[in-house]
Each structure stands twice: as structure tokens, then as C-alpha cells.
Protein backbone atom coordinates (compact mmCIF):
# COMPACT_ATOMS: atom_id res chain seq x y z
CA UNK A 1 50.47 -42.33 254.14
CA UNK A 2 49.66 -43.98 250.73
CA UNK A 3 46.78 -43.83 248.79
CA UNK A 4 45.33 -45.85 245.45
CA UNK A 5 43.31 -43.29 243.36
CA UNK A 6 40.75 -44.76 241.18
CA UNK A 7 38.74 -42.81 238.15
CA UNK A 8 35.64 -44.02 238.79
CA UNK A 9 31.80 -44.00 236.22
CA UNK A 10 30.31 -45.04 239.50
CA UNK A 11 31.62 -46.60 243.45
CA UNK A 12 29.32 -47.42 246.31
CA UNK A 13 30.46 -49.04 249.70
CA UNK A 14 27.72 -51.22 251.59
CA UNK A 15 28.25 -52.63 254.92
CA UNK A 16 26.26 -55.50 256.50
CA UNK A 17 23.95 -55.33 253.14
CA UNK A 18 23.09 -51.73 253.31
CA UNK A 19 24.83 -49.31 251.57
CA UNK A 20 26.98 -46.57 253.47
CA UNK A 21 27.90 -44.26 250.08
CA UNK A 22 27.51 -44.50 246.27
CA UNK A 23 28.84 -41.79 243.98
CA UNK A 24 28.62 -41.36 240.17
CA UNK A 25 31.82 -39.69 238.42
CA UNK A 26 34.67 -39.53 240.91
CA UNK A 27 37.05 -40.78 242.95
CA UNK A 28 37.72 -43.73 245.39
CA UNK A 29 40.46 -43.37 247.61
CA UNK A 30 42.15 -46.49 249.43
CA UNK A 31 43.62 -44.64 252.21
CA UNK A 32 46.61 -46.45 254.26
CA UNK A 33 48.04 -44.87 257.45
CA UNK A 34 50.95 -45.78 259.51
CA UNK A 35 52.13 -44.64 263.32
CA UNK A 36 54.79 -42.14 261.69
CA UNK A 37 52.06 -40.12 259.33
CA UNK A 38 50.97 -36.45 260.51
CA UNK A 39 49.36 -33.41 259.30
CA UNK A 40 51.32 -32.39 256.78
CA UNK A 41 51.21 -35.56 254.63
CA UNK A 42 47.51 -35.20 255.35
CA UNK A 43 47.70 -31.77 253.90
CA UNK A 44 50.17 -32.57 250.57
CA UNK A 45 47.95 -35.86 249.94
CA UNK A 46 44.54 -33.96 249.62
CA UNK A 47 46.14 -30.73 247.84
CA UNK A 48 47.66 -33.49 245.31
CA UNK A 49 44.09 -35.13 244.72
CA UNK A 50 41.86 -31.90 244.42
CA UNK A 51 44.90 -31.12 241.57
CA UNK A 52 44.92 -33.89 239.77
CA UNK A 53 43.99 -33.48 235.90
CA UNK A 54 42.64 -37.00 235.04
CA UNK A 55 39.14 -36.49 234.08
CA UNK A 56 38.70 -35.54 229.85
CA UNK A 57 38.25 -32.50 228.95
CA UNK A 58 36.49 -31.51 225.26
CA UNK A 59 38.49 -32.87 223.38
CA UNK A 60 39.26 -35.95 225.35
CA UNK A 61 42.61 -35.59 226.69
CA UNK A 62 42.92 -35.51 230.62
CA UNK A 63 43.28 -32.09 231.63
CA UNK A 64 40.72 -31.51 234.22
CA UNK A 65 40.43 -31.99 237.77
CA UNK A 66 37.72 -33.46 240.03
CA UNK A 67 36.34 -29.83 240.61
CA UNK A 68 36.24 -28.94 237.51
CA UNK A 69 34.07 -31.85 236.54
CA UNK A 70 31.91 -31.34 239.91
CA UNK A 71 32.77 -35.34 240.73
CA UNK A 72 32.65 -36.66 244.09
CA UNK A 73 34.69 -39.26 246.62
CA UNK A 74 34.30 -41.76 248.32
CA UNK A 75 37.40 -42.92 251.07
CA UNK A 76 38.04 -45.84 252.15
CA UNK A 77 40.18 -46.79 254.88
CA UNK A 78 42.63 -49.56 253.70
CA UNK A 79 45.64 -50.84 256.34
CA UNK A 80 46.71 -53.45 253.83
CA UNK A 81 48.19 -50.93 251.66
CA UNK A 82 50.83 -50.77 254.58
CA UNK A 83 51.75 -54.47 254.10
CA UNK A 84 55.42 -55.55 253.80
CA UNK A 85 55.76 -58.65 251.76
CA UNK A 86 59.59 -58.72 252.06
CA UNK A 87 60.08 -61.90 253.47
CA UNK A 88 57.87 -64.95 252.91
CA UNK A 89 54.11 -65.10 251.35
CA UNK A 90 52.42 -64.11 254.43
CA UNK A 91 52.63 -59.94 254.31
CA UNK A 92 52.99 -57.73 257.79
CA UNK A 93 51.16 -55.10 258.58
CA UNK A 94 53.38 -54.05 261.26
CA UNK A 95 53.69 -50.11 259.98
CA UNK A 96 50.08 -50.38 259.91
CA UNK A 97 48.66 -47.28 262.38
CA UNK A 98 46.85 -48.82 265.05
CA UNK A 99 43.54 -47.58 266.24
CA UNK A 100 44.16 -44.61 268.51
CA UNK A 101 46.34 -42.81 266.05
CA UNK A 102 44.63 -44.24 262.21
CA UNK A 103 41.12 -42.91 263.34
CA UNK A 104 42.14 -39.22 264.20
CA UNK A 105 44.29 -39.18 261.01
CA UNK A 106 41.49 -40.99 258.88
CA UNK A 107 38.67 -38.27 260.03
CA UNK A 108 41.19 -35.40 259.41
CA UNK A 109 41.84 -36.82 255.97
CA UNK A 110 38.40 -36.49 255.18
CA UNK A 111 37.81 -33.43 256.71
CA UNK A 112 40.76 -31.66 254.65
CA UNK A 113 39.82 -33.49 251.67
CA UNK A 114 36.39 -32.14 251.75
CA UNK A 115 37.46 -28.38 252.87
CA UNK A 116 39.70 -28.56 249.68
CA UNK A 117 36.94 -30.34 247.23
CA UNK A 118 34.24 -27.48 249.08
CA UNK A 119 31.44 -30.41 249.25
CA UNK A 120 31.44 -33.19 251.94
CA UNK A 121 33.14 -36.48 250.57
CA UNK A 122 31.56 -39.68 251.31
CA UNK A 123 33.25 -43.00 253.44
CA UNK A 124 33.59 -46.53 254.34
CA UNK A 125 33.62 -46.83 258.07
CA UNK A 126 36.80 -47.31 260.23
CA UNK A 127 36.87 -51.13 260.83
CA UNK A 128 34.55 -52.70 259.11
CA UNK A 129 33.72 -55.25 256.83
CA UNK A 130 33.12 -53.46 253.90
CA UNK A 131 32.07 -54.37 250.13
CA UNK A 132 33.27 -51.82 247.70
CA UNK A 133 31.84 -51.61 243.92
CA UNK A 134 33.78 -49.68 241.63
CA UNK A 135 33.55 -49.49 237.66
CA UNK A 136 36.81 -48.09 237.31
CA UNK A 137 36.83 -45.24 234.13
CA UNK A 138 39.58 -45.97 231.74
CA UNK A 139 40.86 -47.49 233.83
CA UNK A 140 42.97 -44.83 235.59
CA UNK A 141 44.54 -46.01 238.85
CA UNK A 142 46.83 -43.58 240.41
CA UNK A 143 49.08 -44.49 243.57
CA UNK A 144 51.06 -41.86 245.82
CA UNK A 145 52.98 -42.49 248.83
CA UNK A 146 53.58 -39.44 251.29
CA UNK A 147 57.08 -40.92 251.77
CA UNK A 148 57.85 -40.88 247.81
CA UNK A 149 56.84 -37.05 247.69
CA UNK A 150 59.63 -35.73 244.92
């Protein structure tokens, strides 16, 4: 499982010209998935966000976490982030998760995520073609790879 982390002012996802979720000062989360992911990453990925002191604190160093600041998410599915560009120009999403097992996985993501943030997080939806806005804060772009763990 892999995920990009962006610091965001303000995201919003729209879908077929109306828009699905908009937050202020939060996260986005690119979440990819692949066949061999399970519970546990689920569990280590979420615990790792809902820790993470990137937001300023008084005196504008990054010590606080996304609870701390009350911010909210927004995830966003994101099977590209499973590409393999290895050979050629054309990447492979072969350790992509299909359908049957990404969804399940994808839903439980959010699901923990929220349980652990204690306030619903908001999403793209599963498929689609979606537009996503972002005015990435600092920028701060965090990526973490269940695989890459230590």
C-alpha cells in the first residue's frame, strides 16, 4: 500500500462537474493498493498519518498533528501510484489491486482512518473520473510505502 500525503490550505474533488468533497486545512491522501496489501498495512498506514507532526505549531516549526489542528481529509483512490516504469516509457500497473480486492481495502482504509482521526474523512469515488484541486501548504508532500515500513 503506498500513499502521497499532501499539507493542504484547501482540496476539493468534483466528479462529472459537481463536487464530491472540499476541505480547508488538511490532508489529501493518494491511496494505491495492490493484490498482496491487508489489514495490517491498513492499520500502520492510518496510525502513521493521524501521527504525523507537519502542521506549525506557535512558533512555526512543525510539531503538530492533524488532530491537534482539528484538520480534515480527503482520500483519493490512486492505482497509478502502483505503476512500474522499469522497462520502457509506457508504465504497468500490473501490482495494481483489481476491483474485488482494492474496493474492500479502499472502504476499510477510510473507515480506520476516520475511527483514528474520530470525525468522518471525506473521498473521491472508486473508479471515477475525478478532478482534484489542491493548494498544497508549504508545500509538504509526504510519501510512505507499507512495504518500506523501517
Amino acid at each position: 500500500m503506498r500513499v502521497v500525503i499532501q499539507r493542504v490550505s484547501q482540496a476539493s474533488v468534483t466528479i462529472n462537474n459537481v463536487c464530491k468533497s472540499k476541505i480547508n486545512q488538511g490532508f489529501l491522501i493518494l491511496l494505491g493498493i495492490e493484490e498482496a496489501d491487508a489489514d495490517e498495512d491498513i492499520i500502520w498506514l492510518c496510525r502513521k498519518i493521524t501521527g504525523l507532526r507537519v502542521f506549525d505549531d506557535e512558533a512555526g516549526v512543525m510539531n503538530k498533528s492533524i488532530d491537534e489542528i482539528g484538520g480534515n481529509i480527503i482520500v483519493v483512490s490512486q492505482f497509478t501510484l502502483m505503476a512500474s516504469y522499469r522497462k520502457g516509457n509506457r508504465p504497468s500497473y500490473i501490482r495494481a489491486a483489481g476491483h474485488a480486492t482494492a474496493i474492500p481495502l479502499y472502504e476499510r482504509f477510510c473507515k480506520v482512518l476516520s475511527d483514528e482521526l474520530g470525525r468522518p474523512v471525506q473521498t473521491g469515488e472508486f473508479g471515477a473520473d475525478m478532478k482534484v484541486n489542491i493548494l498544497n501548504d508549504g508545500p509538504v508532500t509526504i510519501c510512505m510505502d507499507t512495504k518500506n515500513k523501517e
